[in-house]
PDB file of N, CA and C in Angstrom:
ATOM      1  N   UNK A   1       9.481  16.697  14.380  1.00  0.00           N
ATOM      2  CA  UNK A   1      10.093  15.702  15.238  1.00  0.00           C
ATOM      3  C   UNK A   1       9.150  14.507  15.444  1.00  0.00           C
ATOM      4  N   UNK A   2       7.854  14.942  15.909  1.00  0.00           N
ATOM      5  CA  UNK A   2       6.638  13.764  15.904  1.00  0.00           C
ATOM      6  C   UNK A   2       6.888  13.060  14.818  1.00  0.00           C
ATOM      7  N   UNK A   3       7.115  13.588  13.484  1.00  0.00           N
ATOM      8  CA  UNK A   3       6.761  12.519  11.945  1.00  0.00           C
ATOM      9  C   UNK A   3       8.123  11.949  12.092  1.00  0.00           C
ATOM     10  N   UNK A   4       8.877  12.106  12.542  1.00  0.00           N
ATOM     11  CA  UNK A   4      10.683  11.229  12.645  1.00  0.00           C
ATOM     12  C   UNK A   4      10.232  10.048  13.139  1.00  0.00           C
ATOM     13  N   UNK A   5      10.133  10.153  14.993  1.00  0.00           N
ATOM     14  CA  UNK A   5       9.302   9.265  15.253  1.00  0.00           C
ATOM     15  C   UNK A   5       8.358   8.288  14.863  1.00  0.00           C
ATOM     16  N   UNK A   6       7.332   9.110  14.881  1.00  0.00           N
ATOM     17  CA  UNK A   6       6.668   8.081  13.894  1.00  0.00           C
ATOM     18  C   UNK A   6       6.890   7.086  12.881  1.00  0.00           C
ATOM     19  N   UNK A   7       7.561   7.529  11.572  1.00  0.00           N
ATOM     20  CA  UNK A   7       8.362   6.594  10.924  1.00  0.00           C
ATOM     21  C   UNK A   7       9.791   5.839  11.606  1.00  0.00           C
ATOM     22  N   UNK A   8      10.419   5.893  12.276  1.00  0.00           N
ATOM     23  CA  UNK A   8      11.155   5.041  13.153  1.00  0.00           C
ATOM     24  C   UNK A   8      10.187   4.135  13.287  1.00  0.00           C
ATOM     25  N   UNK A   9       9.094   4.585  14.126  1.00  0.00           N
ATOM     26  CA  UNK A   9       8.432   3.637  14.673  1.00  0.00           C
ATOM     27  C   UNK A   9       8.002   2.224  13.547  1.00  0.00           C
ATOM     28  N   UNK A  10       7.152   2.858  13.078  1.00  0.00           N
ATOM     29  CA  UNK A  10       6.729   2.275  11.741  1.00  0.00           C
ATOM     30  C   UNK A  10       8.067   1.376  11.050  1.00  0.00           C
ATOM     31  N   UNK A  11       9.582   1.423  10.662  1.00  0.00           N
ATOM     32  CA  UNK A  11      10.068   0.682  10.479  1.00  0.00           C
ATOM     33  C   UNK A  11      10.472  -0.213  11.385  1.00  0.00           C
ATOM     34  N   UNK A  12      10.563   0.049  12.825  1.00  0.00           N
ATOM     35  CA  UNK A  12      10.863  -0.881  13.988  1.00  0.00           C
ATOM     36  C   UNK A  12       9.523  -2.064  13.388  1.00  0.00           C
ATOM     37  N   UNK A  13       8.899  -1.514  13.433  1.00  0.00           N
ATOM     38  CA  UNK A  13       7.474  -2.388  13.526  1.00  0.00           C
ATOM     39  C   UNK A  13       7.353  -3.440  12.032  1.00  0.00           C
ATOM     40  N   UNK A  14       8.146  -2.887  11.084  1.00  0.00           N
ATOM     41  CA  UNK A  14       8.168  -3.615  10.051  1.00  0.00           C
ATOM     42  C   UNK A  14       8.913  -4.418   9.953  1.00  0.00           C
ATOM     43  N   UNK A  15      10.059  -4.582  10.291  1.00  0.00           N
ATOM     44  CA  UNK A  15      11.353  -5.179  11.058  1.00  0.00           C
ATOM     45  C   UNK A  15      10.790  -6.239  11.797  1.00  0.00           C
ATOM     46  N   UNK A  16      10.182  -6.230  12.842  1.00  0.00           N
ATOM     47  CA  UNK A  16      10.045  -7.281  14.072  1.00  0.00           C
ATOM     48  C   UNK A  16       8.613  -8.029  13.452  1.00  0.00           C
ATOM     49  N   UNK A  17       8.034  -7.451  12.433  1.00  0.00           N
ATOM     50  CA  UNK A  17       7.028  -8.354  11.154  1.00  0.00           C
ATOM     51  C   UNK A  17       7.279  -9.059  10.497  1.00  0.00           C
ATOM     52  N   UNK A  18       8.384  -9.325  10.069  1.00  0.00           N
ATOM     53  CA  UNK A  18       9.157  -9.432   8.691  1.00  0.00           C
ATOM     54  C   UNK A  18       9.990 -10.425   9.580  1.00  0.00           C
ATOM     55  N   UNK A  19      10.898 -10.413  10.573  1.00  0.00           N
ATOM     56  CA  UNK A  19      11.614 -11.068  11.083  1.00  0.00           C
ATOM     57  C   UNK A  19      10.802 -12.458  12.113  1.00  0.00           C
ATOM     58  N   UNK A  20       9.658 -11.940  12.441  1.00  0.00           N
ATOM     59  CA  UNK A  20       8.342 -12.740  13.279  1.00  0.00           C
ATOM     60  C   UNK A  20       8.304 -14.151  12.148  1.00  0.00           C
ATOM     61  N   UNK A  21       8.045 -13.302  11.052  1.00  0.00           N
ATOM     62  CA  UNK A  21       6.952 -14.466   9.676  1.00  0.00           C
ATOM     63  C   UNK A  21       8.191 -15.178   9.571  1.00  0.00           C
ATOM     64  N   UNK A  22       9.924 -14.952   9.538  1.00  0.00           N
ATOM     65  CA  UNK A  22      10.720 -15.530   9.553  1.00  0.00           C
ATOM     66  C   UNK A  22      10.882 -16.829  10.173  1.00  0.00           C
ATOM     67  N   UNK A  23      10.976 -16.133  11.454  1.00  0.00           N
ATOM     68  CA  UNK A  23      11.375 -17.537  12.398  1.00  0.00           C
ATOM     69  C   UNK A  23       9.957 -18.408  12.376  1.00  0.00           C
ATOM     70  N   UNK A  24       8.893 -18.169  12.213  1.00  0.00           N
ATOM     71  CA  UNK A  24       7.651 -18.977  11.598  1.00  0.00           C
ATOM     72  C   UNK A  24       8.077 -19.835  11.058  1.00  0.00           C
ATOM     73  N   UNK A  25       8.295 -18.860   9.734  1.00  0.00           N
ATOM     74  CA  UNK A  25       8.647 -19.873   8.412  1.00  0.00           C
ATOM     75  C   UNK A  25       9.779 -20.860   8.722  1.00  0.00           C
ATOM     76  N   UNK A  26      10.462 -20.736   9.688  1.00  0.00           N
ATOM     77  CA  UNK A  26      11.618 -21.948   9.568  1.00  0.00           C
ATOM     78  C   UNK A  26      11.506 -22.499  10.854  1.00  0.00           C
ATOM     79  N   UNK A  27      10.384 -22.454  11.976  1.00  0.00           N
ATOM     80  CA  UNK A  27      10.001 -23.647  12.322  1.00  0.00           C
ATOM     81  C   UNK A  27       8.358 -24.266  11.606  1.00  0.00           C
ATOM     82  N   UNK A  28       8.178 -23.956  10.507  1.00  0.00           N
ATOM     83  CA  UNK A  28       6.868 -24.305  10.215  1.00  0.00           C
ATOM     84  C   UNK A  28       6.623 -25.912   9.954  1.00  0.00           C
ATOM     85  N   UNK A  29       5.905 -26.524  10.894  1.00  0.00           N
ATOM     86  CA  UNK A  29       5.362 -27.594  11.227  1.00  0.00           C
ATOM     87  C   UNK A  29       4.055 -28.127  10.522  1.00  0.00           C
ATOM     88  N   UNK A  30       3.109 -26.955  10.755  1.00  0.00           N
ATOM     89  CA  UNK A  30       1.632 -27.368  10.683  1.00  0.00           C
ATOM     90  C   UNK A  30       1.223 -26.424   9.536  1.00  0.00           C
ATOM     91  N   UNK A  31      -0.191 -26.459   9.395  1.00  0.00           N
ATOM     92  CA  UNK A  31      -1.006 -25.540   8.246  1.00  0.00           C
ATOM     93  C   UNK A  31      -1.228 -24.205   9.282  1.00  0.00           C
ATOM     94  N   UNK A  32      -1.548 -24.523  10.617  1.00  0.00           N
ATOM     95  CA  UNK A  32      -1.685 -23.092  11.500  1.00  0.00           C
ATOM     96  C   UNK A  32      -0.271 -22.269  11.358  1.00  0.00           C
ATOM     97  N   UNK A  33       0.925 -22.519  11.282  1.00  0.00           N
ATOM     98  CA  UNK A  33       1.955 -21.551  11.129  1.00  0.00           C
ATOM     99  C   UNK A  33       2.050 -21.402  10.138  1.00  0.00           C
ATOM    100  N   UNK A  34       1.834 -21.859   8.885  1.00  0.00           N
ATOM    101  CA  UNK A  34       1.820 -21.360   7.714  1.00  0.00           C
ATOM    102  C   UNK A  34       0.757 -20.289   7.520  1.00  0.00           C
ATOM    103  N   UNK A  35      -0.650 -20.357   8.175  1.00  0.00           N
ATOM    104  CA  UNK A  35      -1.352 -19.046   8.341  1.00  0.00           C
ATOM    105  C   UNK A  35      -0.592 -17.938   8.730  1.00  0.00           C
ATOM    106  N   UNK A  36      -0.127 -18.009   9.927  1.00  0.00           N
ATOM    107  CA  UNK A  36       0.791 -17.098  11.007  1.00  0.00           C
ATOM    108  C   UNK A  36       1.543 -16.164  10.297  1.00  0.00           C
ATOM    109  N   UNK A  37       1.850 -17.111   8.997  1.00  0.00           N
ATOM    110  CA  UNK A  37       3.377 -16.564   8.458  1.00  0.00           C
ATOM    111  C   UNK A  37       2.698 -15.619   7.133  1.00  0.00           C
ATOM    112  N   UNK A  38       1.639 -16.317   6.907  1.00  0.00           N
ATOM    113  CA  UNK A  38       1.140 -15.437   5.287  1.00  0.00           C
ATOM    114  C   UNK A  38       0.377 -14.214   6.245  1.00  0.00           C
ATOM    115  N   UNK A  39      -0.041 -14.300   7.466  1.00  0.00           N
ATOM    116  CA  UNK A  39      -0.892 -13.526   8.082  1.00  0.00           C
ATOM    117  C   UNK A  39       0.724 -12.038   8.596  1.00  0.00           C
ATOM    118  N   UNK A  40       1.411 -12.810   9.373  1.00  0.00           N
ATOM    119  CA  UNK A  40       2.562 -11.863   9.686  1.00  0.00           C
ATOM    120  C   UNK A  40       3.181 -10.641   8.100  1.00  0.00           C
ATOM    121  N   UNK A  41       3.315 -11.390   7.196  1.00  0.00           N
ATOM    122  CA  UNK A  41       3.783 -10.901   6.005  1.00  0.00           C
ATOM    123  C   UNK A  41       2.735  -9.669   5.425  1.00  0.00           C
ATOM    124  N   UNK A  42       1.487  -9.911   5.600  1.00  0.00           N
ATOM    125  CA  UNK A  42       0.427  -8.948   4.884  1.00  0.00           C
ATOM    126  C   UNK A  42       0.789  -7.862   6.198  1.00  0.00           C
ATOM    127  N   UNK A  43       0.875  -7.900   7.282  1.00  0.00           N
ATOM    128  CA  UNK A  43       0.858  -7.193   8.058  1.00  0.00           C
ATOM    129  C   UNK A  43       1.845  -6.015   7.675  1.00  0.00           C
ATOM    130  N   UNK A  44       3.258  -6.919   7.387  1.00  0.00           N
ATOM    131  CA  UNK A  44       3.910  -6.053   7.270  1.00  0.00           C
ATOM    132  C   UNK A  44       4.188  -5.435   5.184  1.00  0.00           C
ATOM    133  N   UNK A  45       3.333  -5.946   4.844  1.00  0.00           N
ATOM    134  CA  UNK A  45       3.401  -5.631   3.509  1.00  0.00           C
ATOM    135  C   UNK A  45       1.992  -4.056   3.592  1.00  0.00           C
ATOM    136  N   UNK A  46       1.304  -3.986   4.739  1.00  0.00           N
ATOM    137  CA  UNK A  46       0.031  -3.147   4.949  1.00  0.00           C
ATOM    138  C   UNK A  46       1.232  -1.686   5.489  1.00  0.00           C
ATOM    139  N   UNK A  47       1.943  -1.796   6.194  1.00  0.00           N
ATOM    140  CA  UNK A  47       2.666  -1.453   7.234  1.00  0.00           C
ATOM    141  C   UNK A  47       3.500  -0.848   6.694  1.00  0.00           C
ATOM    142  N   UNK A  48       4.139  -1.457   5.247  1.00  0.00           N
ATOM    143  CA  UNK A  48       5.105  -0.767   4.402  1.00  0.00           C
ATOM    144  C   UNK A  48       4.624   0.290   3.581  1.00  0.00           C
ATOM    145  N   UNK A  49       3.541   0.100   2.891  1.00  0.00           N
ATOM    146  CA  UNK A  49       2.552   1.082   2.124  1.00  0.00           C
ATOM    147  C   UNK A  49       2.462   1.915   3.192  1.00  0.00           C
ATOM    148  N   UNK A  50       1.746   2.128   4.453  1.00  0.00           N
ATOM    149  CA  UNK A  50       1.285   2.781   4.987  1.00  0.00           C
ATOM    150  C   UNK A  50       2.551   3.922   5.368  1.00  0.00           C
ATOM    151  N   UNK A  51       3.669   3.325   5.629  1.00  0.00           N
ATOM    152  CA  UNK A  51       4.851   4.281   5.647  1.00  0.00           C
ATOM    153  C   UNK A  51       5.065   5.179   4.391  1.00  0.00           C
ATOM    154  N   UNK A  52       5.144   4.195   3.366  1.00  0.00           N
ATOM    155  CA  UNK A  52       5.045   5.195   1.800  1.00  0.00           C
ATOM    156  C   UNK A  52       4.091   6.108   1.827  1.00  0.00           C
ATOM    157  N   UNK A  53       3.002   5.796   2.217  1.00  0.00           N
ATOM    158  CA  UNK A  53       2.119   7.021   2.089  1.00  0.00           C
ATOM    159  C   UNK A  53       2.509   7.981   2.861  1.00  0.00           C
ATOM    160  N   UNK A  54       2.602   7.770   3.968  1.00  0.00           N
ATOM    161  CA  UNK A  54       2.837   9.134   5.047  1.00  0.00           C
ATOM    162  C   UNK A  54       4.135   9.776   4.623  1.00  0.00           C
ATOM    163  N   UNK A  55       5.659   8.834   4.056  1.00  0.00           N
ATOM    164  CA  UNK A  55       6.574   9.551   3.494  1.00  0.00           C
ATOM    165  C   UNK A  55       5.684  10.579   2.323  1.00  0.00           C
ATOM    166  N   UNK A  56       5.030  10.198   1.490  1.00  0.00           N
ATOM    167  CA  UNK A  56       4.335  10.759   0.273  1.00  0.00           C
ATOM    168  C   UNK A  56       3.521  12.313   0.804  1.00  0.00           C
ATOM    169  N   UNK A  57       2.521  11.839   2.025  1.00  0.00           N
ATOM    170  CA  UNK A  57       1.973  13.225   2.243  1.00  0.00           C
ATOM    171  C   UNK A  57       3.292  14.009   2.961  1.00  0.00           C
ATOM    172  N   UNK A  58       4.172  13.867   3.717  1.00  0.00           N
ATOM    173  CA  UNK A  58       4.882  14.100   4.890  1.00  0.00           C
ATOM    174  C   UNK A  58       5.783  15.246   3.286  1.00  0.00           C
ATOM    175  N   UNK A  59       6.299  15.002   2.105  1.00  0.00           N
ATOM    176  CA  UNK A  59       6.717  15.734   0.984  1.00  0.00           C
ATOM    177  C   UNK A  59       5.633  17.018   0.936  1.00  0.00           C
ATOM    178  N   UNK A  60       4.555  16.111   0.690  1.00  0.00           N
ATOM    179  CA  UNK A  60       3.500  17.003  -0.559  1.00  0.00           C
ATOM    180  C   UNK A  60       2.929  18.126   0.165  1.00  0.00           C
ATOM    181  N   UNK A  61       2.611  18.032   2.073  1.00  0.00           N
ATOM    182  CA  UNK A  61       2.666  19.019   2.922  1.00  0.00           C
ATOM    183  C   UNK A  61       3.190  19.952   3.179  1.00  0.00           C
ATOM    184  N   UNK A  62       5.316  19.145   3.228  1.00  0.00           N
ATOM    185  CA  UNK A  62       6.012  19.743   3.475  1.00  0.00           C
ATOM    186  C   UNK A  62       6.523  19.750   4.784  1.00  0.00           C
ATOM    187  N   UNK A  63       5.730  18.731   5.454  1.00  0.00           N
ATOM    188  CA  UNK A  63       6.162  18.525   6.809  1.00  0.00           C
ATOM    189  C   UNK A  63       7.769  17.661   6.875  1.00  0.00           C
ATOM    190  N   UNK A  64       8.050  17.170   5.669  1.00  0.00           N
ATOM    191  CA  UNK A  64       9.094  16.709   5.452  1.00  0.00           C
ATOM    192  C   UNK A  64       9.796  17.345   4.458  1.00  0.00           C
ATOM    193  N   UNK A  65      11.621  17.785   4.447  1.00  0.00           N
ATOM    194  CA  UNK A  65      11.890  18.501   3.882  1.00  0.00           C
ATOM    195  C   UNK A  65      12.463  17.366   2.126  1.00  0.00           C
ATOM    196  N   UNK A  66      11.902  17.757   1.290  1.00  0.00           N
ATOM    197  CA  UNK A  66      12.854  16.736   0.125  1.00  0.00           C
ATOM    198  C   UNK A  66      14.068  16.759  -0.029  1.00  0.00           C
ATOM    199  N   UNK A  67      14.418  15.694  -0.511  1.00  0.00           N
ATOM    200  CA  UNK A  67      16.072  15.302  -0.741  1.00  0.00           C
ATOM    201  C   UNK A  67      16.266  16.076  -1.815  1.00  0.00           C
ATOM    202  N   UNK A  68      17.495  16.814  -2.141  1.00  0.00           N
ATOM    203  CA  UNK A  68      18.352  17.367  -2.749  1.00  0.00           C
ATOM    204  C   UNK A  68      19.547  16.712  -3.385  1.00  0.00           C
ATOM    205  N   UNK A  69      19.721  16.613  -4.621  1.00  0.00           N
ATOM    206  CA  UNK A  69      20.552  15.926  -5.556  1.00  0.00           C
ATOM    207  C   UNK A  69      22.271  16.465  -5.173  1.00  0.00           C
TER     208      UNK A  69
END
């Protein structure tokens, strides 16, 4: 139940990253929001891996059950 959570979490969080660098990007004015926005994006490009991995051990443990065809 903790690892459910957890990944919820983790996509909430990738979501409101991804949607952040958005509204950036379409009021971007200056060279500082264009940081904001390449800075928001790695965040959530760090954030996405980091979910893959834990899906990856969360299999290879077994703490997660695999999908079935």
């Amino acid at each position: 139940m903790l690892t459910k959570i957890l990944i919820l979490t983790l996509l909430a969080f990738i979501l409101v990253s991804l949607f952040g660098a958005l509204a950036m990007l379409v009021r971007n004015d200056d060279q500082g929001k264009r940081e904001r926005v390449v800075k928001a994006l790695t965040v959530r490009i760090a954030l996405s891996m980091g979910l893959f991995l834990l899906l990856m051990a969360g299999f290879y443990f077994g703490l997660l059950p695999s999908p079935r065809a």
